[in-house]
PDB file of N, CA and C in Angstrom:
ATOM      1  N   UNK A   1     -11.591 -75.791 140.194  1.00  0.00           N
ATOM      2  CA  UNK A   1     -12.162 -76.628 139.156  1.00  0.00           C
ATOM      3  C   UNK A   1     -12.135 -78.094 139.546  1.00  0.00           C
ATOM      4  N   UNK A   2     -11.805 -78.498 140.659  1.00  0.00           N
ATOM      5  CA  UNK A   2     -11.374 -79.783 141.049  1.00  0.00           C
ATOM      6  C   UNK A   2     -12.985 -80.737 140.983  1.00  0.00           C
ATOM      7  N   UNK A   3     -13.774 -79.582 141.109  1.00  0.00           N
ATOM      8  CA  UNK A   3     -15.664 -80.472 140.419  1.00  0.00           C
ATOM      9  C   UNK A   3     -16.132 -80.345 139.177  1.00  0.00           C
ATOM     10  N   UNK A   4     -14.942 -80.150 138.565  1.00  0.00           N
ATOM     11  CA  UNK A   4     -15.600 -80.016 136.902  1.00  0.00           C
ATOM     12  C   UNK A   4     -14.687 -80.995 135.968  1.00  0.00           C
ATOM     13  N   UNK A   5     -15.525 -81.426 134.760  1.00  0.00           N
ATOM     14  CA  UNK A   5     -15.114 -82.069 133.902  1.00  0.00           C
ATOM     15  C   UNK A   5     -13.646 -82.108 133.423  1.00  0.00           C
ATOM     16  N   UNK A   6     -12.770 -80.978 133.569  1.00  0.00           N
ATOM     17  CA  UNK A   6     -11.873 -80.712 133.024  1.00  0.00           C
ATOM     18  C   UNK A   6     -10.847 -81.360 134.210  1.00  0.00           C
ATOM     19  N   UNK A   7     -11.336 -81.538 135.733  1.00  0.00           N
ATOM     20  CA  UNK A   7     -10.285 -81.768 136.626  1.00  0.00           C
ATOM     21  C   UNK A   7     -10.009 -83.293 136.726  1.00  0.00           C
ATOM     22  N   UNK A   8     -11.323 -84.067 136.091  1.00  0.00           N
ATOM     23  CA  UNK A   8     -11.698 -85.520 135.683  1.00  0.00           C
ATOM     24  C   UNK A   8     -11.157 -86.028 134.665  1.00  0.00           C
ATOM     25  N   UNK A   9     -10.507 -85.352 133.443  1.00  0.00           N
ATOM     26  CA  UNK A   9      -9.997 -85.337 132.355  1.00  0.00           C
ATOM     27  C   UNK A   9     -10.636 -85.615 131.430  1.00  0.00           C
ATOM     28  N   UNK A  10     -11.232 -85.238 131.546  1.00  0.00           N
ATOM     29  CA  UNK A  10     -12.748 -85.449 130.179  1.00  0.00           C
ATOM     30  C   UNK A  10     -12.260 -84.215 129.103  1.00  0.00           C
ATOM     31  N   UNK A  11     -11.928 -83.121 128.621  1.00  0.00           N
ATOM     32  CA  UNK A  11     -11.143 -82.001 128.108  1.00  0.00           C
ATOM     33  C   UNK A  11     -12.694 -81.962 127.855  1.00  0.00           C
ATOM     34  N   UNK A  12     -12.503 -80.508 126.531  1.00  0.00           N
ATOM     35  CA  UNK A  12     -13.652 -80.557 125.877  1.00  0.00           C
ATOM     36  C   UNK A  12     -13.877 -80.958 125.028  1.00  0.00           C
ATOM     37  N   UNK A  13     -15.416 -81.045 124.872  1.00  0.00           N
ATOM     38  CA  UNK A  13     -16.089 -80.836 123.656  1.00  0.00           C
ATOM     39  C   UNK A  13     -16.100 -79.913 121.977  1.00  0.00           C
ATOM     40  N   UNK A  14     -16.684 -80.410 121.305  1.00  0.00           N
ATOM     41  CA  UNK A  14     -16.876 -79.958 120.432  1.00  0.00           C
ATOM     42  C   UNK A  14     -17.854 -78.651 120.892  1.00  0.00           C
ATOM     43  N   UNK A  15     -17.617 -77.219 120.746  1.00  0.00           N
ATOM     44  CA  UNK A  15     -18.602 -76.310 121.059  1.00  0.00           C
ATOM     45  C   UNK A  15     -18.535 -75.869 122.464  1.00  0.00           C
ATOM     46  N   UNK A  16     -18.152 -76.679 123.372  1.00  0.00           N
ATOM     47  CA  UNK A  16     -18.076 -76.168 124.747  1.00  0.00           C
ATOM     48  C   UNK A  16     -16.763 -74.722 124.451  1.00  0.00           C
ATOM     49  N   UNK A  17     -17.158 -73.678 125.564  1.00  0.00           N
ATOM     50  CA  UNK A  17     -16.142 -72.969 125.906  1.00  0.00           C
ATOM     51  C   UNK A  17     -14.899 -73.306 126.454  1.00  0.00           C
ATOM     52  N   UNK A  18     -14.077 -72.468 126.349  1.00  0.00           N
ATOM     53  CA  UNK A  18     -12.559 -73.030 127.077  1.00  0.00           C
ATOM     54  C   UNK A  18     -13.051 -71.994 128.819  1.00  0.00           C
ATOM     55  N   UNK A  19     -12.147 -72.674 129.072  1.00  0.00           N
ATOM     56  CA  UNK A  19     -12.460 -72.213 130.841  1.00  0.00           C
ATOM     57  C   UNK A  19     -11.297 -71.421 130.634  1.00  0.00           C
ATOM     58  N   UNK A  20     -11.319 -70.540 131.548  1.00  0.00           N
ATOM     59  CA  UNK A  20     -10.824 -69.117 132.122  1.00  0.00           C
ATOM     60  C   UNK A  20      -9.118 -69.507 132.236  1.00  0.00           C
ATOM     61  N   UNK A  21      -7.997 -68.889 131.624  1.00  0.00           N
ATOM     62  CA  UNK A  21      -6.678 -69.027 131.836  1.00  0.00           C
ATOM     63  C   UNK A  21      -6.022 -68.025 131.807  1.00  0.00           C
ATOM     64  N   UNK A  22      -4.713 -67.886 132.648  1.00  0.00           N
ATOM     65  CA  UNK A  22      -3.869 -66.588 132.282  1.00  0.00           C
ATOM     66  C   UNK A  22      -2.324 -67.387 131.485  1.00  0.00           C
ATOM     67  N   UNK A  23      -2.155 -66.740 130.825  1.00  0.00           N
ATOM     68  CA  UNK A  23      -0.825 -67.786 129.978  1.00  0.00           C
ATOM     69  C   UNK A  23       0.616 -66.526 130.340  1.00  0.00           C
ATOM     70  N   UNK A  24       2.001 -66.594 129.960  1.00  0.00           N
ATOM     71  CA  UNK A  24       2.645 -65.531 129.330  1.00  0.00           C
ATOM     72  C   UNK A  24       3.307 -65.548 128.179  1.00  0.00           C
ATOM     73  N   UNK A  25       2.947 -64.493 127.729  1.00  0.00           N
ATOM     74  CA  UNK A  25       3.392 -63.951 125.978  1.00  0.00           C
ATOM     75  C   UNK A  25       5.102 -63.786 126.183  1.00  0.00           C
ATOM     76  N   UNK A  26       5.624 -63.782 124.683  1.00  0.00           N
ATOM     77  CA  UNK A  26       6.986 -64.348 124.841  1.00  0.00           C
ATOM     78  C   UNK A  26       7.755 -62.431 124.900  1.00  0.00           C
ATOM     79  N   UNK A  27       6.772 -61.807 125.696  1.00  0.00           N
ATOM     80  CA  UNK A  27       7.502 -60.719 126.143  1.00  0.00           C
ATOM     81  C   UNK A  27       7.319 -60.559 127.629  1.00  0.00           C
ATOM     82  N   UNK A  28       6.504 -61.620 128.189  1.00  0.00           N
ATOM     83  CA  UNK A  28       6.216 -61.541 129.465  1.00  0.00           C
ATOM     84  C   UNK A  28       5.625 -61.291 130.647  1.00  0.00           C
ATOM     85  N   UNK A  29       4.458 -60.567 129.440  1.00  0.00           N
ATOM     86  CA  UNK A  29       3.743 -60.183 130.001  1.00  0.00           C
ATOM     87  C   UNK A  29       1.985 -61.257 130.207  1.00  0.00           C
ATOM     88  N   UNK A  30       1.521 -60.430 131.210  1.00  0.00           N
ATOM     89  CA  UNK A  30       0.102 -61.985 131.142  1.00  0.00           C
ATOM     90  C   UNK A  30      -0.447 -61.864 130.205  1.00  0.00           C
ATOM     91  N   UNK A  31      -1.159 -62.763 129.498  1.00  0.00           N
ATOM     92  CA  UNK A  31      -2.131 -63.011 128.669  1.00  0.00           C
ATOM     93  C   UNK A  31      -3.567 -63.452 129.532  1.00  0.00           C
ATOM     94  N   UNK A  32      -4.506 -62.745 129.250  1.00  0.00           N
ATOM     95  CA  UNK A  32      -5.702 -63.665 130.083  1.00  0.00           C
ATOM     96  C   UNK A  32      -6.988 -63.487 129.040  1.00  0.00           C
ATOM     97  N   UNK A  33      -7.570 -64.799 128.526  1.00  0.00           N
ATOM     98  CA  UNK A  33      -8.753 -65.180 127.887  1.00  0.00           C
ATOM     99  C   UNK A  33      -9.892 -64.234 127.937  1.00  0.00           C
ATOM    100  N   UNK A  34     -10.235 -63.743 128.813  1.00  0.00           N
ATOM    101  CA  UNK A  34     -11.869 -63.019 129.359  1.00  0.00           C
ATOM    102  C   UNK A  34     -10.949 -61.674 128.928  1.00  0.00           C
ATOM    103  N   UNK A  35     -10.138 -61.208 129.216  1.00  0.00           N
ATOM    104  CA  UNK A  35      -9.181 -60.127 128.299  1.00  0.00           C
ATOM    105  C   UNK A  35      -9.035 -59.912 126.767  1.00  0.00           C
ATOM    106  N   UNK A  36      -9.053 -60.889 126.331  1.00  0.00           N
ATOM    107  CA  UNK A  36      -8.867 -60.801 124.915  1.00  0.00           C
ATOM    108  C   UNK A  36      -9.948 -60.865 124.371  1.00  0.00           C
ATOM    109  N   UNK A  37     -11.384 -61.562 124.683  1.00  0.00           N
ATOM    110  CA  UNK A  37     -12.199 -61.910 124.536  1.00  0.00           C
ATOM    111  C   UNK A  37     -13.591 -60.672 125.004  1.00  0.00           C
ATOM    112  N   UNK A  38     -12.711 -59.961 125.079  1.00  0.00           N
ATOM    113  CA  UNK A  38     -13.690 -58.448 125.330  1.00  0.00           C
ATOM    114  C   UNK A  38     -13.639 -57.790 124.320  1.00  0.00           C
ATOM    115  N   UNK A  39     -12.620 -57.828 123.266  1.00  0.00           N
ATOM    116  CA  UNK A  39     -12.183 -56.799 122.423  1.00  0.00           C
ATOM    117  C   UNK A  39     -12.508 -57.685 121.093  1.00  0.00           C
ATOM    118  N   UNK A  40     -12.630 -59.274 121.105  1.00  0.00           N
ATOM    119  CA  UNK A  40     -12.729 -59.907 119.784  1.00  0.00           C
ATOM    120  C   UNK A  40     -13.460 -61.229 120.186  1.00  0.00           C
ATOM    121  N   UNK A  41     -14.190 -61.609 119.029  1.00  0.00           N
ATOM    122  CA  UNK A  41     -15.501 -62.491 118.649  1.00  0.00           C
ATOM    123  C   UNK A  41     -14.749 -63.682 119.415  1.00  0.00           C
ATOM    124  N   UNK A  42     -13.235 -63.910 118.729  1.00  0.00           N
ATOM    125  CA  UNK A  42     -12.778 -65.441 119.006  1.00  0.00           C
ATOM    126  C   UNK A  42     -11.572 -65.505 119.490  1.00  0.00           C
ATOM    127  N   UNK A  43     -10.801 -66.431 119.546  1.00  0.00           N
ATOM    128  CA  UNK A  43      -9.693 -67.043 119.772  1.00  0.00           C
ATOM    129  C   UNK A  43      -8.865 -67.853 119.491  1.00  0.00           C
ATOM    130  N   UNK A  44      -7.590 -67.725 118.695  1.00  0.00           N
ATOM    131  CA  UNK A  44      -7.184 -69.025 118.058  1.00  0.00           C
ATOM    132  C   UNK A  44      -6.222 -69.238 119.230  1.00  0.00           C
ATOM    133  N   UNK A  45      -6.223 -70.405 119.790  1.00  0.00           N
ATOM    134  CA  UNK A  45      -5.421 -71.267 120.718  1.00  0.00           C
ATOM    135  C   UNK A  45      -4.698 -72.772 119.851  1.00  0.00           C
ATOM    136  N   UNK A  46      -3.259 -72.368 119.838  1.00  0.00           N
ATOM    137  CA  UNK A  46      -2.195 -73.261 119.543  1.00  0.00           C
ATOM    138  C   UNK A  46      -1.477 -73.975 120.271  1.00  0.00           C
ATOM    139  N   UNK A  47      -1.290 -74.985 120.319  1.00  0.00           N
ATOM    140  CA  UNK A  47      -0.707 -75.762 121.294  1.00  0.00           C
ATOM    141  C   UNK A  47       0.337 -76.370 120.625  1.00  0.00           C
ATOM    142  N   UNK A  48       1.498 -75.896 120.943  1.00  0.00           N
ATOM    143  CA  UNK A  48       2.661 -76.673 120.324  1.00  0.00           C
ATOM    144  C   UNK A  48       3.815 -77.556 120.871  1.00  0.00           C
ATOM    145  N   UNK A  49       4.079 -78.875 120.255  1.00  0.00           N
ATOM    146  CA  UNK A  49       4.693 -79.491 121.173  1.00  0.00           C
ATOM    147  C   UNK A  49       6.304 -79.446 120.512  1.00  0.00           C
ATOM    148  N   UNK A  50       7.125 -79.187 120.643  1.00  0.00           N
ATOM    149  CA  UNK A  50       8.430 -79.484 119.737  1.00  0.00           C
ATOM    150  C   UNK A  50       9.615 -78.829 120.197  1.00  0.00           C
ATOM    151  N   UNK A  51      10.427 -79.205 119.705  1.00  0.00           N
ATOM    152  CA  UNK A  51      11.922 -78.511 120.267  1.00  0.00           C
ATOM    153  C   UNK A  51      12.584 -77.370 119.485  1.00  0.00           C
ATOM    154  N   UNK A  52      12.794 -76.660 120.315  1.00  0.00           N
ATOM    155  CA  UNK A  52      13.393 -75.369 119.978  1.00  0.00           C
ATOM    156  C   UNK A  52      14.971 -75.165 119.879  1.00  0.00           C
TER     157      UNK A  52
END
């Protein structure tokens, strides 16, 4: 991605797609976007910043 908007820090847009990620779930296993996104319309993505 080092030629795309996102490597420039521009993030997104309003309406643009999120680009392709694998995350891990708090059992450890991968999570990956184009995975989840086969089986359902959307995606809620949370980003949390705080102490545990």
């Amino acid at each position: 991605m080092s030629n795309s908007k996102y490597a420039e820090g521009k993030g997104l847009a309003v309406g643009d797609k999120a680009p392709e990620f694998t995350t891990i779930n708090i059992n450890g296993e991968n999570i990956i976007l184009s995975e989840i996104l086969k089986n359902n319309n959307s995606v809620l993505i949370d980003f949390f910043i705080g102490v545990w």
